[in-house]
N, C-alpha and C. Protein backbone atom coordinates (compact mmCIF):
# COMPACT_ATOMS: atom_id res chain seq x y z
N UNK A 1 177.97 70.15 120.00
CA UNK A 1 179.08 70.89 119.45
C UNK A 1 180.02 71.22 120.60
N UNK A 2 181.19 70.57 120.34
CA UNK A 2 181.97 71.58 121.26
C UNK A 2 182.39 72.79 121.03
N UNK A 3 183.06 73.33 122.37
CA UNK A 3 183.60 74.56 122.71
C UNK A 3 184.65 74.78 121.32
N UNK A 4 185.08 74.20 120.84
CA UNK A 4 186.35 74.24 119.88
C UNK A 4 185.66 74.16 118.66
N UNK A 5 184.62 73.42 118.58
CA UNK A 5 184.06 73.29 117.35
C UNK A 5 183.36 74.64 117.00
N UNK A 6 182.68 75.32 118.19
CA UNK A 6 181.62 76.33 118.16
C UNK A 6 182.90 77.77 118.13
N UNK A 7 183.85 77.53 118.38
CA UNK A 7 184.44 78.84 118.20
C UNK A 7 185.11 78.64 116.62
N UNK A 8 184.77 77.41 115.89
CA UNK A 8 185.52 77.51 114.68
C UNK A 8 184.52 78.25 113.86
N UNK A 9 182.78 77.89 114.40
CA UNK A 9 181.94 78.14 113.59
C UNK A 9 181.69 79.57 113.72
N UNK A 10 181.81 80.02 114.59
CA UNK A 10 181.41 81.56 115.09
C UNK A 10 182.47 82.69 114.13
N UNK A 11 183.50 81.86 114.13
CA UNK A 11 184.90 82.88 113.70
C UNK A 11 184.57 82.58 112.04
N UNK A 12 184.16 81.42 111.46
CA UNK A 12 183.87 81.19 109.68
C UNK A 12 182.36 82.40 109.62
N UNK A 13 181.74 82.38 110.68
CA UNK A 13 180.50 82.84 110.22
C UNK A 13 180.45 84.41 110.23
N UNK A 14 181.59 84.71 111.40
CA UNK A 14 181.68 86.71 111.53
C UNK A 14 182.04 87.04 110.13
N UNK A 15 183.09 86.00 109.45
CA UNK A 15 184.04 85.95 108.99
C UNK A 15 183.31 86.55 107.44
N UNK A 16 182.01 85.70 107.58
CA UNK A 16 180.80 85.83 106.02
C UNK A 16 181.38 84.70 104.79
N UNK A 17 181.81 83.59 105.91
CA UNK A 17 182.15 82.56 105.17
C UNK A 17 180.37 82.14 104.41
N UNK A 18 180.79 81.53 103.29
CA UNK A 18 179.29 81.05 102.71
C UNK A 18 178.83 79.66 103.56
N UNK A 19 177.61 79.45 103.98
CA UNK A 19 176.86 78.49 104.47
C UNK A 19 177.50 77.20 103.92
N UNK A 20 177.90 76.93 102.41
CA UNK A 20 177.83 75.97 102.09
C UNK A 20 179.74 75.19 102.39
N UNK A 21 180.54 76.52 102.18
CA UNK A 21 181.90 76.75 102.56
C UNK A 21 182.37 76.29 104.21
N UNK A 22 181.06 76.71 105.08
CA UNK A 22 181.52 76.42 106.33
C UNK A 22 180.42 74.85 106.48
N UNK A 23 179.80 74.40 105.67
CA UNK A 23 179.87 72.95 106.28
C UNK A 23 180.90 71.73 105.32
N UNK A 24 181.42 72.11 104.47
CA UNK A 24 182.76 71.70 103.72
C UNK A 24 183.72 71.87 104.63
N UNK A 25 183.89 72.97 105.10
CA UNK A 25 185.86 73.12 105.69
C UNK A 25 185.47 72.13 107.25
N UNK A 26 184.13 72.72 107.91
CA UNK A 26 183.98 71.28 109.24
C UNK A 26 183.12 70.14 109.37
N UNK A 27 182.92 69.73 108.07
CA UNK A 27 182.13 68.42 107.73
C UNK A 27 181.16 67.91 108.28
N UNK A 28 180.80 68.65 108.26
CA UNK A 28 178.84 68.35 108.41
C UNK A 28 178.45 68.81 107.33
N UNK A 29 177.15 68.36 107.37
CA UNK A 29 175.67 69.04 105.82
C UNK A 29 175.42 70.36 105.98
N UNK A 30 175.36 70.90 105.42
CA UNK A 30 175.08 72.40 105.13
C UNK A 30 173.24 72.61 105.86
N UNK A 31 172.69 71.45 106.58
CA UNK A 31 171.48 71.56 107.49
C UNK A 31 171.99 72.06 108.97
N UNK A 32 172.69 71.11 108.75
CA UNK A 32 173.72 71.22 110.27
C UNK A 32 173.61 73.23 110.70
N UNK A 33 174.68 73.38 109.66
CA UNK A 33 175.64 74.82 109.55
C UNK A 33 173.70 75.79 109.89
N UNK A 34 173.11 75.63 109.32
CA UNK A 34 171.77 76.31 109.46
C UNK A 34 170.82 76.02 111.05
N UNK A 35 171.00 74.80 111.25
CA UNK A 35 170.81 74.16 112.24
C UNK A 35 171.21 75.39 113.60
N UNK A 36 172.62 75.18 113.68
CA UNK A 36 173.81 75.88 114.30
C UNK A 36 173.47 77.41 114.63
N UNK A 37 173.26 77.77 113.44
CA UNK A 37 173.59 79.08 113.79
C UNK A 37 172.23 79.95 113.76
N UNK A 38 170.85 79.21 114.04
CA UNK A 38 169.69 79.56 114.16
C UNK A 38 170.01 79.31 115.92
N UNK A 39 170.70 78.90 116.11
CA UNK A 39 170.92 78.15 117.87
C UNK A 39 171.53 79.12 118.39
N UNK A 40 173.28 80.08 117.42
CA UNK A 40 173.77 80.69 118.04
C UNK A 40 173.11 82.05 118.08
N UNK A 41 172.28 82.17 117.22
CA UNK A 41 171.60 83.35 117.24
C UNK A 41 170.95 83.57 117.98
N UNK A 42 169.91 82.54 118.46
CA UNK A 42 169.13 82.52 119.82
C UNK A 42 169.93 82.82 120.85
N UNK A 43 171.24 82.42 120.89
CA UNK A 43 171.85 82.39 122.23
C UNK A 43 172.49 84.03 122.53
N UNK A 44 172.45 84.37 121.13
CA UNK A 44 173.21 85.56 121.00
C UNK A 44 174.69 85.97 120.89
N UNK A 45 175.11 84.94 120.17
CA UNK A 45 176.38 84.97 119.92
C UNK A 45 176.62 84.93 118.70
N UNK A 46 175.65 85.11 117.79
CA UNK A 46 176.29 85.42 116.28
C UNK A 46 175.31 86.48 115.93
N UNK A 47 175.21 86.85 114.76
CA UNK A 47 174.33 87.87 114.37
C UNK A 47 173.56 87.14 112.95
N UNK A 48 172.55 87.25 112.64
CA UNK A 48 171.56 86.57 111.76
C UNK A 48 172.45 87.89 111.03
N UNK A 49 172.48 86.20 109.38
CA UNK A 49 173.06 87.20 108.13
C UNK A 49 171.30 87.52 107.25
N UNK A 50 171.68 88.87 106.34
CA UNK A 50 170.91 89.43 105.80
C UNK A 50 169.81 88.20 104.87
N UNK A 51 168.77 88.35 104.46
CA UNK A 51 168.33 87.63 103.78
C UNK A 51 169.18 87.31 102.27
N UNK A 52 169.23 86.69 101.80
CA UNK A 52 169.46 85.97 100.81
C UNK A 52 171.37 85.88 100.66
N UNK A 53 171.59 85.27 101.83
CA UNK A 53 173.14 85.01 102.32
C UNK A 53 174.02 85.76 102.94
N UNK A 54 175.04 85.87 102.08
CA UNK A 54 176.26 86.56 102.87
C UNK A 54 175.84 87.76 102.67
N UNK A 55 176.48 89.12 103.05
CA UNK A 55 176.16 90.05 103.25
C UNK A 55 176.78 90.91 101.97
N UNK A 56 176.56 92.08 101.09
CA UNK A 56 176.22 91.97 99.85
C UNK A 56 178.26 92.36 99.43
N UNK A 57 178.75 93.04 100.45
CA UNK A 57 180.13 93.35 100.09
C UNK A 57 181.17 92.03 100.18
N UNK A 58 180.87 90.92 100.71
CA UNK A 58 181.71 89.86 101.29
C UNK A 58 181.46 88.85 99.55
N UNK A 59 179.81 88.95 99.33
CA UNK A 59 179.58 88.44 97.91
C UNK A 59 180.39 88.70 97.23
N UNK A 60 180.29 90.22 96.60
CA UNK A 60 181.27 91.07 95.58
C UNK A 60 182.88 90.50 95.68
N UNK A 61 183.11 90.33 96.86
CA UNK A 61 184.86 90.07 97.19
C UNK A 61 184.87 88.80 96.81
N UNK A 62 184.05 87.81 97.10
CA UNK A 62 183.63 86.17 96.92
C UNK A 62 183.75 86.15 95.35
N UNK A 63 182.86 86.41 94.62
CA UNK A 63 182.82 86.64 93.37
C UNK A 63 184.27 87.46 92.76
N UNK A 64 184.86 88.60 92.94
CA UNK A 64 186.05 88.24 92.69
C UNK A 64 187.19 87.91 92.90
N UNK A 65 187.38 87.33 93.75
CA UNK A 65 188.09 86.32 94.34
C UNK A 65 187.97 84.82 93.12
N UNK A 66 186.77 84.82 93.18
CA UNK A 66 186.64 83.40 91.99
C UNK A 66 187.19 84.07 90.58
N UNK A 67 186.73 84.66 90.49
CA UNK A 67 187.36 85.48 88.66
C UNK A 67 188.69 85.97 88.57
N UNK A 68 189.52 86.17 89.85
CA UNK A 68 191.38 86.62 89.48
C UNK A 68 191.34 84.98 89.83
N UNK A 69 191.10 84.17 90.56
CA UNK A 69 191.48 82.76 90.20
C UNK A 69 191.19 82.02 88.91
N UNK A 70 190.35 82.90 88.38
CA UNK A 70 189.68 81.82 86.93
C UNK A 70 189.07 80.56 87.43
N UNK A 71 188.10 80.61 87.98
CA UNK A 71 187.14 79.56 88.02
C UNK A 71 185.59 79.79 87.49
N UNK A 72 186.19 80.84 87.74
CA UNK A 72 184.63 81.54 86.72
C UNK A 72 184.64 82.73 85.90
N UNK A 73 183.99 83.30 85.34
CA UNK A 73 183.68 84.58 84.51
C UNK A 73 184.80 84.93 83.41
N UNK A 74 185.07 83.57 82.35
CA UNK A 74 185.73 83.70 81.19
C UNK A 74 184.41 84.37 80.36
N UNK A 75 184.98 85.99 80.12
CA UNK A 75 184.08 86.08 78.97
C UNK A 75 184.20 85.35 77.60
N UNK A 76 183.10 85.01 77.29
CA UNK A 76 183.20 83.91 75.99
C UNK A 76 183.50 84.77 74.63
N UNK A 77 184.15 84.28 73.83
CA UNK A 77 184.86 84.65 72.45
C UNK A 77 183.38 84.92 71.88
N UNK A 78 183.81 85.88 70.87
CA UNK A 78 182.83 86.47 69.78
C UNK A 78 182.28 85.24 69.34
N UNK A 79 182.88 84.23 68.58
CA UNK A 79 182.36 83.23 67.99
C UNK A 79 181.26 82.16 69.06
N UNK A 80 181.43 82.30 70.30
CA UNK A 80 180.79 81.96 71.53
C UNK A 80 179.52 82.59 71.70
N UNK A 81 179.75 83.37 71.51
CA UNK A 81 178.49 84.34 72.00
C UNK A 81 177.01 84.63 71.40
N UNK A 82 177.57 83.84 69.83
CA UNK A 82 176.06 84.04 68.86
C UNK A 82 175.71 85.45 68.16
N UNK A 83 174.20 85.22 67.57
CA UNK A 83 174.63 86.65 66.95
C UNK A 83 174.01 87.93 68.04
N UNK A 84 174.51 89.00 67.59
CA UNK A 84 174.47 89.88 68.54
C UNK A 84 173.27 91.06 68.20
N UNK A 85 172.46 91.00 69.30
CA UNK A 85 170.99 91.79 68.66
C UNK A 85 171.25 92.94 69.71
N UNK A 86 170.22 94.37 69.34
CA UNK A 86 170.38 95.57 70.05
C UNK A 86 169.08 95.54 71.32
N UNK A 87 169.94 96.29 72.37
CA UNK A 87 168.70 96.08 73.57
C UNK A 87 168.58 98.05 73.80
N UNK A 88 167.92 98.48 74.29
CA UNK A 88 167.79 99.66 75.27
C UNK A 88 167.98 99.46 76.34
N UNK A 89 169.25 100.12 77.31
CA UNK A 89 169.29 100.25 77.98
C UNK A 89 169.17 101.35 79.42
N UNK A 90 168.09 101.40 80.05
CA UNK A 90 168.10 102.62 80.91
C UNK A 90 169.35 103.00 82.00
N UNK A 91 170.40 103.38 81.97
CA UNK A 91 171.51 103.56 82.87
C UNK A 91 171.14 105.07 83.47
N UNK A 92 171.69 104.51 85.13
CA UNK A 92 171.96 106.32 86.12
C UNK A 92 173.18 106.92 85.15
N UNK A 93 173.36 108.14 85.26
CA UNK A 93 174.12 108.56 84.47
C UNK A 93 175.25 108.17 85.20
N UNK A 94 175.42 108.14 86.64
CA UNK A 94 176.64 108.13 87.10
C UNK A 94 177.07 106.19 86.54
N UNK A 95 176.38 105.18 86.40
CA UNK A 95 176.23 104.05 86.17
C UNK A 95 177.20 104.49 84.77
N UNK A 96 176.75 104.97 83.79
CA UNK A 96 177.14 105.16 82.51
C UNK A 96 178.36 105.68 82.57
N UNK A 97 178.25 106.82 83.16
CA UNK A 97 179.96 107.34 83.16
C UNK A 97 181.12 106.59 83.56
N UNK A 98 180.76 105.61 84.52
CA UNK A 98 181.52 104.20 85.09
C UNK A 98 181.91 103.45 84.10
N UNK A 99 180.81 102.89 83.18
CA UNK A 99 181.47 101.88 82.29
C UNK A 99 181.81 103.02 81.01
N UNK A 100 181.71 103.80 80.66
CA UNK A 100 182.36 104.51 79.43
C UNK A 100 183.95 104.92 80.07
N UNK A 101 184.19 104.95 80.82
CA UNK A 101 185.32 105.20 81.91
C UNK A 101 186.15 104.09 81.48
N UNK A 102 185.68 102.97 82.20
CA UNK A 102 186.28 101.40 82.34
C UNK A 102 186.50 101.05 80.52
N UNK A 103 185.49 101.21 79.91
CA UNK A 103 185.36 101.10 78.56
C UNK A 103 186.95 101.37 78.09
N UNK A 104 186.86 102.92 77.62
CA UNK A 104 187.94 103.54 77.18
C UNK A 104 189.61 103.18 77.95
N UNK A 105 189.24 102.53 79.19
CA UNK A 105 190.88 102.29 79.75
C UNK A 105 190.90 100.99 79.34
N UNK A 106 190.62 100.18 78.53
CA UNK A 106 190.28 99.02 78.40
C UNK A 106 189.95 98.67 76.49
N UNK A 107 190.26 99.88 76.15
CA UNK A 107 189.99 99.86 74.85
C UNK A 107 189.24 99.28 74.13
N UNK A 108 187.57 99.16 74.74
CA UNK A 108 186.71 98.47 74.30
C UNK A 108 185.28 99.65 73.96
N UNK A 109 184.66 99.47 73.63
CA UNK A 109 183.51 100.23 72.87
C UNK A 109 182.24 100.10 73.85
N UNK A 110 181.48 100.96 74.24
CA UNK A 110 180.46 100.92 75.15
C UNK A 110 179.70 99.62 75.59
N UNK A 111 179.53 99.21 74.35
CA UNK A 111 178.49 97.93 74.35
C UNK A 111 179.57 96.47 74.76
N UNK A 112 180.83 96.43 73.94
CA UNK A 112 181.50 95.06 74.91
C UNK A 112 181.35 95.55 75.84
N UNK A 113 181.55 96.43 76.59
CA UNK A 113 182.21 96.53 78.12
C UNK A 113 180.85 95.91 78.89
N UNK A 114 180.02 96.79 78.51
CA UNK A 114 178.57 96.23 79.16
C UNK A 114 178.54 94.72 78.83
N UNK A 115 178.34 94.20 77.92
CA UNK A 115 178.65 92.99 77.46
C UNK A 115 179.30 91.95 78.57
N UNK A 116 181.16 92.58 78.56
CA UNK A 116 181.84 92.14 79.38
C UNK A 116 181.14 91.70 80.95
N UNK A 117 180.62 93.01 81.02
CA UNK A 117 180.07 93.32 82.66
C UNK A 117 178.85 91.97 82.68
N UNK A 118 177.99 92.18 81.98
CA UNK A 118 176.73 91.39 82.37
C UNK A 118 177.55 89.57 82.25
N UNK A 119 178.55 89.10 81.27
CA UNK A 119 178.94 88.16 81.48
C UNK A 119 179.20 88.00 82.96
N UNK A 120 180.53 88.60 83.48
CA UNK A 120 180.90 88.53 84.74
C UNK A 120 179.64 88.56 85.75
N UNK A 121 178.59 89.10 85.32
CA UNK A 121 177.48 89.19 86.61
C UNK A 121 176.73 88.19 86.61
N UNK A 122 176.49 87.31 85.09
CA UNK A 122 176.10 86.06 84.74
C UNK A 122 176.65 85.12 86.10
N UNK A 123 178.06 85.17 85.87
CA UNK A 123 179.06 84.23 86.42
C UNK A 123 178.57 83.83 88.09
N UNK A 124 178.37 85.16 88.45
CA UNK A 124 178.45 85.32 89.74
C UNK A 124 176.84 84.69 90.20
N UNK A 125 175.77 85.16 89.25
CA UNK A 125 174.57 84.66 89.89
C UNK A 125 174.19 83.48 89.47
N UNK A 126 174.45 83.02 88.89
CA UNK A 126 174.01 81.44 88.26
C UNK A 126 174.88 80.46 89.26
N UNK A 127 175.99 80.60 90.09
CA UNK A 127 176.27 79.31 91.09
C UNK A 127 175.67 79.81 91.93
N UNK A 128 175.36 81.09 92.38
CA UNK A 128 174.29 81.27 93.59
C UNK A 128 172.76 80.54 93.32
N UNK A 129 172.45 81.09 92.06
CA UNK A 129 171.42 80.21 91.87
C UNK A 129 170.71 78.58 92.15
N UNK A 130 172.31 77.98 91.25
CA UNK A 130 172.04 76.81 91.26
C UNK A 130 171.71 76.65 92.86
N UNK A 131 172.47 76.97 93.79
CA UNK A 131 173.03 76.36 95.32
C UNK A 131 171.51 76.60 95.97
N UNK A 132 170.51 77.69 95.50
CA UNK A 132 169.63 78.05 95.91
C UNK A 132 168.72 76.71 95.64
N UNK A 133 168.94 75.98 94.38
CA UNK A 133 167.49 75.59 94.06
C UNK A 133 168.20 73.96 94.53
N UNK A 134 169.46 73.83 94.90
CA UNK A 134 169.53 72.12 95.69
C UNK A 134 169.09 72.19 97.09
């Protein structure tokens, strides 16, 4: 790696670019990018990310970042969705007061909003998923 190459990788990786993002933008395999930065870590020039990827606030921004672009998390139409059965749900109260909050500015009824929510959270963990299990 060069000097130019290794400061591109250091600056994508502070950065909490995703593993798979920083061997796309400098074309190598995403072994490589793992390869790399098990090396720079030894050397001490990067910092080992948390277990299970990017670090959990850079996700959240990642994820919506994809949903004001629309590439992901169209909640699906009523007729989409099938029929609709009742669950129990245990919520913190402060959890609850959040979406009855969001609910009402949004003119939707307790249960879409939750609804809404778990779609969008669908969205977000199922391409992490997939990326996990190639």
């Amino acid at each position: 790696m060069t000097p130019d190459e290794e400061r591109a990788f250091i600056a994508l990786w502070n950065a909490g670019t995703e593993t798979a993002t920083i061997a796309r933008q400098l074309g190598i395999p995403q072994g490589t990018v793992f390869s790399r930065a098990h090396t720079l870590v030894r050397q001490g020039k990067i910092q080992p990310r948390p277990r299970g990827g990017a670090y959990p606030t850079q996700r959240r921004q990642a994820a919506l970042a994809r949903v004001s672009a629309g590439v992901s998390a169209r909640t699906p139409l009523p007729a989409e969705r099938g029929k609709s059965l009742r669950w129990n749900l245990h919520l913190s109260e402060g959890l609850r007061t959040r979406i009855k909050a969001l609910a009402a500015s949004r003119g939707l009824q307790d249960s879409q909003m939750v609804e809404e929510l778990l779609w969008l959270a669908l969205s977000v963990v199922e391409p992490r998923h997939q990326d996990l299990e190639t």
